[in-house]
N, C-alpha and C. Protein backbone atom coordinates (compact mmCIF):
# COMPACT_ATOMS: atom_id res chain seq x y z
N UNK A 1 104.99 122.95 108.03
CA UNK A 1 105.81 121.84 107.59
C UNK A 1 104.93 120.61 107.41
N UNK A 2 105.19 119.87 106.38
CA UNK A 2 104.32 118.50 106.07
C UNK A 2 104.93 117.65 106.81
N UNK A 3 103.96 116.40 107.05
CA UNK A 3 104.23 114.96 107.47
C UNK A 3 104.57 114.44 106.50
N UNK A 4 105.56 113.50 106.39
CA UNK A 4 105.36 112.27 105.87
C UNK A 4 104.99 111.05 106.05
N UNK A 5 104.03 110.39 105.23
CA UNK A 5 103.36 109.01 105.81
C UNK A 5 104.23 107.83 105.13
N UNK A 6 104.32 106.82 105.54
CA UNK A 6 105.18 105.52 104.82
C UNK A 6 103.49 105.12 103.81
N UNK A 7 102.07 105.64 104.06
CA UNK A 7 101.16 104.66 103.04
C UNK A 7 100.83 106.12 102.53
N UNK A 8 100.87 105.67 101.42
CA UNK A 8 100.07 106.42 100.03
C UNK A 8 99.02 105.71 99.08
N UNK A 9 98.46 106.88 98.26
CA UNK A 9 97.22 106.45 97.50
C UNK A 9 97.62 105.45 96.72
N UNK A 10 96.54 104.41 96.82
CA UNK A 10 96.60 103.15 95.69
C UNK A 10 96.72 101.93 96.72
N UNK A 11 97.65 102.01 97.46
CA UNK A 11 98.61 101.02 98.25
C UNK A 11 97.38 100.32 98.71
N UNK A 12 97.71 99.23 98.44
CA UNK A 12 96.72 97.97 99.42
C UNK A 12 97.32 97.52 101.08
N UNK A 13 96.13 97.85 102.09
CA UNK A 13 96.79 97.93 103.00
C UNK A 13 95.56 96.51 104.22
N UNK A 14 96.12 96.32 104.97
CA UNK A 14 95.02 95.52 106.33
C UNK A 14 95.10 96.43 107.31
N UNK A 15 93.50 96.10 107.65
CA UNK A 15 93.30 97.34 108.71
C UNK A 15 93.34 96.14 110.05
N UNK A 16 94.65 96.74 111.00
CA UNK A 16 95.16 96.44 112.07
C UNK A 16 94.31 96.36 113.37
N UNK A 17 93.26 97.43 113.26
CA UNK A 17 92.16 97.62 114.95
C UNK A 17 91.42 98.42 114.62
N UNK A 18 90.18 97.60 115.68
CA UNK A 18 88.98 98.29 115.32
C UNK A 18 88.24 97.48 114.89
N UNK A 19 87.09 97.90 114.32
CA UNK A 19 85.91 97.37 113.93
C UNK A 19 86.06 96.48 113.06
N UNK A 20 87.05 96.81 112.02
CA UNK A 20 86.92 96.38 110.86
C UNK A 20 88.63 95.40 110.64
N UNK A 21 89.09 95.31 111.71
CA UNK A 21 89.80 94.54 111.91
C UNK A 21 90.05 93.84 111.67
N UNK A 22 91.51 93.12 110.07
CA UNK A 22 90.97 92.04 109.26
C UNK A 22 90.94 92.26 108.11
N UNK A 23 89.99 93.53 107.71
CA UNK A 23 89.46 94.02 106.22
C UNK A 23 91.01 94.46 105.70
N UNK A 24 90.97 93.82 104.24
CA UNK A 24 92.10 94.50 103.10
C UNK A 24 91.40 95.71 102.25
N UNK A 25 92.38 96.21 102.17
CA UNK A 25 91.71 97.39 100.74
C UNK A 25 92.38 98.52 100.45
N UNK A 26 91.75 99.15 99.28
CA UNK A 26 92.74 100.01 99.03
C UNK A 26 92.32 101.48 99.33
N UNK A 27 93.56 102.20 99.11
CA UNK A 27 93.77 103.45 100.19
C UNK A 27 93.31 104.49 99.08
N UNK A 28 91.89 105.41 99.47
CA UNK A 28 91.85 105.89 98.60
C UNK A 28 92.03 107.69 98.66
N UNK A 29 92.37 107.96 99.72
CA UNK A 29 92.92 109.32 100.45
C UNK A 29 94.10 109.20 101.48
N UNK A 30 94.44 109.97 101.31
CA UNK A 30 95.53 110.42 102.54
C UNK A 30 95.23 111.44 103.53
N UNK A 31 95.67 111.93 104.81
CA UNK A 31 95.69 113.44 104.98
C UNK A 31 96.71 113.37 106.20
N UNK A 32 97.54 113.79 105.10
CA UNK A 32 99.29 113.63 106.51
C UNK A 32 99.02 114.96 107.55
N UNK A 33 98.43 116.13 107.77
CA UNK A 33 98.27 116.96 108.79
C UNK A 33 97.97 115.79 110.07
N UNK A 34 96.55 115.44 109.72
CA UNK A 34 95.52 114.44 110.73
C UNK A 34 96.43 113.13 111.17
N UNK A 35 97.02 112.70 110.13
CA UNK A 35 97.33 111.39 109.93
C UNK A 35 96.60 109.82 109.62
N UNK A 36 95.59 110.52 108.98
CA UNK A 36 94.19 110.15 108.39
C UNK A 36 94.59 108.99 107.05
N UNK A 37 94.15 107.89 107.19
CA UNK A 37 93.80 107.35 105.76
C UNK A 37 92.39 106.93 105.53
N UNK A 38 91.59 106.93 104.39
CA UNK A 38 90.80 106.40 104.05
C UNK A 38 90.84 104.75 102.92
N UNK A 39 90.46 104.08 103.53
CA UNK A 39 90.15 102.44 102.67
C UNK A 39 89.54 102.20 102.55
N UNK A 40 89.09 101.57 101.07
CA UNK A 40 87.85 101.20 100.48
C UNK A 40 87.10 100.58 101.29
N UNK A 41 86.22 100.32 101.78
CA UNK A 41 85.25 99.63 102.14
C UNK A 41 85.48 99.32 103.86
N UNK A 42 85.60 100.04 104.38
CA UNK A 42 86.21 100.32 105.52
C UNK A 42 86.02 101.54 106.34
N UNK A 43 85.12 101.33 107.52
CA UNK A 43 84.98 102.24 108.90
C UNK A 43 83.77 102.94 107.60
N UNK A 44 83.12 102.36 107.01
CA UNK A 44 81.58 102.85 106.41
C UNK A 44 81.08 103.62 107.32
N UNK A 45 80.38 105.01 107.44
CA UNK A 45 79.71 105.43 108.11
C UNK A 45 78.20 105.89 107.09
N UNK A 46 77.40 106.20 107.47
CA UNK A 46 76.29 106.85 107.19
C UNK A 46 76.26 108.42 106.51
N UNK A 47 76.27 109.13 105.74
CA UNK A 47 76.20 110.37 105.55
C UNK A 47 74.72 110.70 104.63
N UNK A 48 74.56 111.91 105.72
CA UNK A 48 73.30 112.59 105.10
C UNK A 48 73.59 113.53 104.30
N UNK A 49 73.15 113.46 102.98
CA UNK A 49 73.11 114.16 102.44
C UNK A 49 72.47 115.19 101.68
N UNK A 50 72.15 116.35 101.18
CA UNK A 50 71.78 117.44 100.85
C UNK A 50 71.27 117.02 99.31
N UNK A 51 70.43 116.83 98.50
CA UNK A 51 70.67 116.67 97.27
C UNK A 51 71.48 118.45 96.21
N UNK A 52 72.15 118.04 95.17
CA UNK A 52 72.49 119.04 94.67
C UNK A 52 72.48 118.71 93.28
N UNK A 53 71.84 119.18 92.07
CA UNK A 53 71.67 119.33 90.67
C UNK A 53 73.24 119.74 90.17
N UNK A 54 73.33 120.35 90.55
CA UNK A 54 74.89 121.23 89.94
C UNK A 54 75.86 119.99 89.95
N UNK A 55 76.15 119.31 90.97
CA UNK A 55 76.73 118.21 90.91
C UNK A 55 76.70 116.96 91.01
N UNK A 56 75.52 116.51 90.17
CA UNK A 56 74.54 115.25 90.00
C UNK A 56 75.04 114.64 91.41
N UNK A 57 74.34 115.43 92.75
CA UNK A 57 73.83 114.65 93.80
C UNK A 57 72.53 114.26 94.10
N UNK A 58 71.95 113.23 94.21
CA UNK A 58 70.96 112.65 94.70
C UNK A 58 70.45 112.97 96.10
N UNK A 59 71.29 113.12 96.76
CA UNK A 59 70.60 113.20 98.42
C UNK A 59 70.19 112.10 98.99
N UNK A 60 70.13 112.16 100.27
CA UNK A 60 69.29 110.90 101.05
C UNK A 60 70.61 110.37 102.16
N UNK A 61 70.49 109.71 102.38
CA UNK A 61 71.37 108.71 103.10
C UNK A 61 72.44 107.71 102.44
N UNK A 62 73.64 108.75 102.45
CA UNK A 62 74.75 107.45 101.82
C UNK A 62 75.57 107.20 102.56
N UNK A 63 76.17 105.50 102.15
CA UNK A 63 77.79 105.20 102.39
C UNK A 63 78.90 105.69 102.47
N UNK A 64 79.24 106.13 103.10
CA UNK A 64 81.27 106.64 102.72
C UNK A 64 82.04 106.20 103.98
N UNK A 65 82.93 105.90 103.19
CA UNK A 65 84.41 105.88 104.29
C UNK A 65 85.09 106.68 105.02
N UNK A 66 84.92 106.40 106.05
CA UNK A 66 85.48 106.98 107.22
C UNK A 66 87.02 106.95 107.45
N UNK A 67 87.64 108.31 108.09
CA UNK A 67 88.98 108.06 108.41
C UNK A 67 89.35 107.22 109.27
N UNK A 68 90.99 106.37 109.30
CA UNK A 68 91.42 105.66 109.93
C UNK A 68 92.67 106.27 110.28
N UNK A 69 93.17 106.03 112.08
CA UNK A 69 94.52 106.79 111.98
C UNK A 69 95.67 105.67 111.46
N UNK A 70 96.48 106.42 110.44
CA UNK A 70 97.72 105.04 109.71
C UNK A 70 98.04 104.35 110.73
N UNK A 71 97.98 104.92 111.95
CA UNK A 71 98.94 103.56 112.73
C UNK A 71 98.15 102.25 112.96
N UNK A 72 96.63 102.16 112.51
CA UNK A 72 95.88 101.38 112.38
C UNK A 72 95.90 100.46 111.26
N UNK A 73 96.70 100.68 109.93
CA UNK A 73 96.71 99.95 108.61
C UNK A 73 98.34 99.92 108.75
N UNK A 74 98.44 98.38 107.83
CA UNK A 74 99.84 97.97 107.41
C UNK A 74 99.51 97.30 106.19
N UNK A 75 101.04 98.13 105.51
CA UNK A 75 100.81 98.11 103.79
C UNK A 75 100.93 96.60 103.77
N UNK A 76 100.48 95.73 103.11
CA UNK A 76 100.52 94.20 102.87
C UNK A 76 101.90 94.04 101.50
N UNK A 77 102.39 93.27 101.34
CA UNK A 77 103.45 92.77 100.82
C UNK A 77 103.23 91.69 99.64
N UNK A 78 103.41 91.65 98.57
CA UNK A 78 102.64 90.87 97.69
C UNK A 78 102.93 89.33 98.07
N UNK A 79 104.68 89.27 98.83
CA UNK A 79 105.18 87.93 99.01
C UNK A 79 104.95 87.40 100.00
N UNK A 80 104.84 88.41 101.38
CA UNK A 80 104.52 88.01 102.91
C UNK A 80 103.55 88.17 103.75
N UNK A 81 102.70 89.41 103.11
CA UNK A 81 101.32 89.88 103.72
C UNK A 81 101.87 91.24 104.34
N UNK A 82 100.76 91.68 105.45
CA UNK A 82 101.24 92.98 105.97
C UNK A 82 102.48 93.04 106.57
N UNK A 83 103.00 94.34 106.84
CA UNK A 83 104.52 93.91 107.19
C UNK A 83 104.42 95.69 107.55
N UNK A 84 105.70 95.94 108.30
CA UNK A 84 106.12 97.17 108.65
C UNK A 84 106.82 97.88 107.30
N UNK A 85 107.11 99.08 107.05
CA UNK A 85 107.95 99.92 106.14
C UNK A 85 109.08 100.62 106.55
N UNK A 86 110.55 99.94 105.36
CA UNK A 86 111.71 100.46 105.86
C UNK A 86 111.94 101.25 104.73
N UNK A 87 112.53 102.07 105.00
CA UNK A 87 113.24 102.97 103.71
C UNK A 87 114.89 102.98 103.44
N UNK A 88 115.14 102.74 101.99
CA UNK A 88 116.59 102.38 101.68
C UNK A 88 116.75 104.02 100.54
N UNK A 89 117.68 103.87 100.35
CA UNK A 89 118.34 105.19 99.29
C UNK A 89 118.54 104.05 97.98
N UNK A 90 118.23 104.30 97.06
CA UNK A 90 118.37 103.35 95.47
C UNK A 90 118.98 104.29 94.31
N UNK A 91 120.11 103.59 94.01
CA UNK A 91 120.94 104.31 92.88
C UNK A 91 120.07 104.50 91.49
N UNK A 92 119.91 104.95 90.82
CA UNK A 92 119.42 105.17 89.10
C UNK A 92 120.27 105.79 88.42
N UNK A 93 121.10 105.77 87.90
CA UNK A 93 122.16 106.32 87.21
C UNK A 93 122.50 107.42 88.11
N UNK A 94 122.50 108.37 87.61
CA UNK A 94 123.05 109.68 88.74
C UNK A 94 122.05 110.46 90.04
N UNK A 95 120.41 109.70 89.70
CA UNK A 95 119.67 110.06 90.61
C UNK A 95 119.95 108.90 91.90
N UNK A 96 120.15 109.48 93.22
CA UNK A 96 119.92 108.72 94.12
C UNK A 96 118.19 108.75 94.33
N UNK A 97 117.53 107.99 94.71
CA UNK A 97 115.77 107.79 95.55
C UNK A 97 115.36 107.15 96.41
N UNK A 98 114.88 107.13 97.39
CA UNK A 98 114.18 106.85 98.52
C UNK A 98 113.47 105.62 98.09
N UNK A 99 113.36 104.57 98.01
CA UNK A 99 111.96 103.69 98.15
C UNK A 99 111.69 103.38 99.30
N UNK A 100 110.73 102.55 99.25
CA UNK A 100 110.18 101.70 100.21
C UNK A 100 110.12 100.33 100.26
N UNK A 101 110.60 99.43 101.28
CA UNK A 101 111.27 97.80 101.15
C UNK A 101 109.65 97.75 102.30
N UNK A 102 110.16 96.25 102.14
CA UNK A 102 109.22 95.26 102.93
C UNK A 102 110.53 95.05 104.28
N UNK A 103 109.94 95.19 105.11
CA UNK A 103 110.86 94.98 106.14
C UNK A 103 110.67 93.67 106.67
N UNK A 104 110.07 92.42 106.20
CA UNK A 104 110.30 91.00 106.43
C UNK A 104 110.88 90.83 105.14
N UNK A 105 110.83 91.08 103.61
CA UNK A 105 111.59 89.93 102.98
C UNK A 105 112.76 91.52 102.12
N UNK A 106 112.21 92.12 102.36
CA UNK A 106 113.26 93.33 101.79
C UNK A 106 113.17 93.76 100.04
N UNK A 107 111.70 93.19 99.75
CA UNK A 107 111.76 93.65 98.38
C UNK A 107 110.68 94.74 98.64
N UNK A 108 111.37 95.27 97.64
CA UNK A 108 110.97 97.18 97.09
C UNK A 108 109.61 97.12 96.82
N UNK A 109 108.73 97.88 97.66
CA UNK A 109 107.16 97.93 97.54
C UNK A 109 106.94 99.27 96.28
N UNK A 110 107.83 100.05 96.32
CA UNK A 110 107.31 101.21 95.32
C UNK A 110 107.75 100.77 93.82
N UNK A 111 106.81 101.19 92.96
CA UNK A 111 106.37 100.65 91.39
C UNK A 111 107.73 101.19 90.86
């Protein structure tokens, strides 16, 4: 059975604790098993790498982003800043849908 996470890919989020505590950015993985997100520029670690031709890798020592557990990031709000996530049911003609509100000013975070 899957998790569901309230943050998904794209979403601009602030990372809540930790190191990087402070930093905005955007979410560029998920992994609802773990409960894992990855954010741009955020929990950087070091990776060694292997060079590989087949898939124009270079090798050496790179940058990448490290996982964060979600309960560490809150999606930011374009009107209020970070904020918690509530979920409402939204009519569309005969489809009912799930979004996602800002739970300080109550406007709809999903596009």
């Amino acid at each position: 059975m899957g998790v569901a996470l309230d943050i998904r890919k794209n979403d601009q989020v602030q990372v809540l604790a930790g190191r990087d505590k402070g930093k905005v950015g955007r979410v560029l993985e998920v992994v609802p098993p773990k409960r894992w997100v990855f954010v741009e520029h955020v929990n950087v670690v070091k990776r060694h790498t292997r060079p590989n031709p087949a898939k124009q890798i270079r090798g050496g020592v790179l940058d990448k982003e490290g996982p964060i557990h979600v309960s560490n990031v809150a999606l930011i709000c374009d009107e209020c800043g970070p904020t918690r996530i509530q979920h409402r049911k939204k009519v569309e003609g005969k489809k009912v849908r799930t979004v996602r509100i800002c739970a300080k000013c109550e406007k709809v975070l999903d596009r």
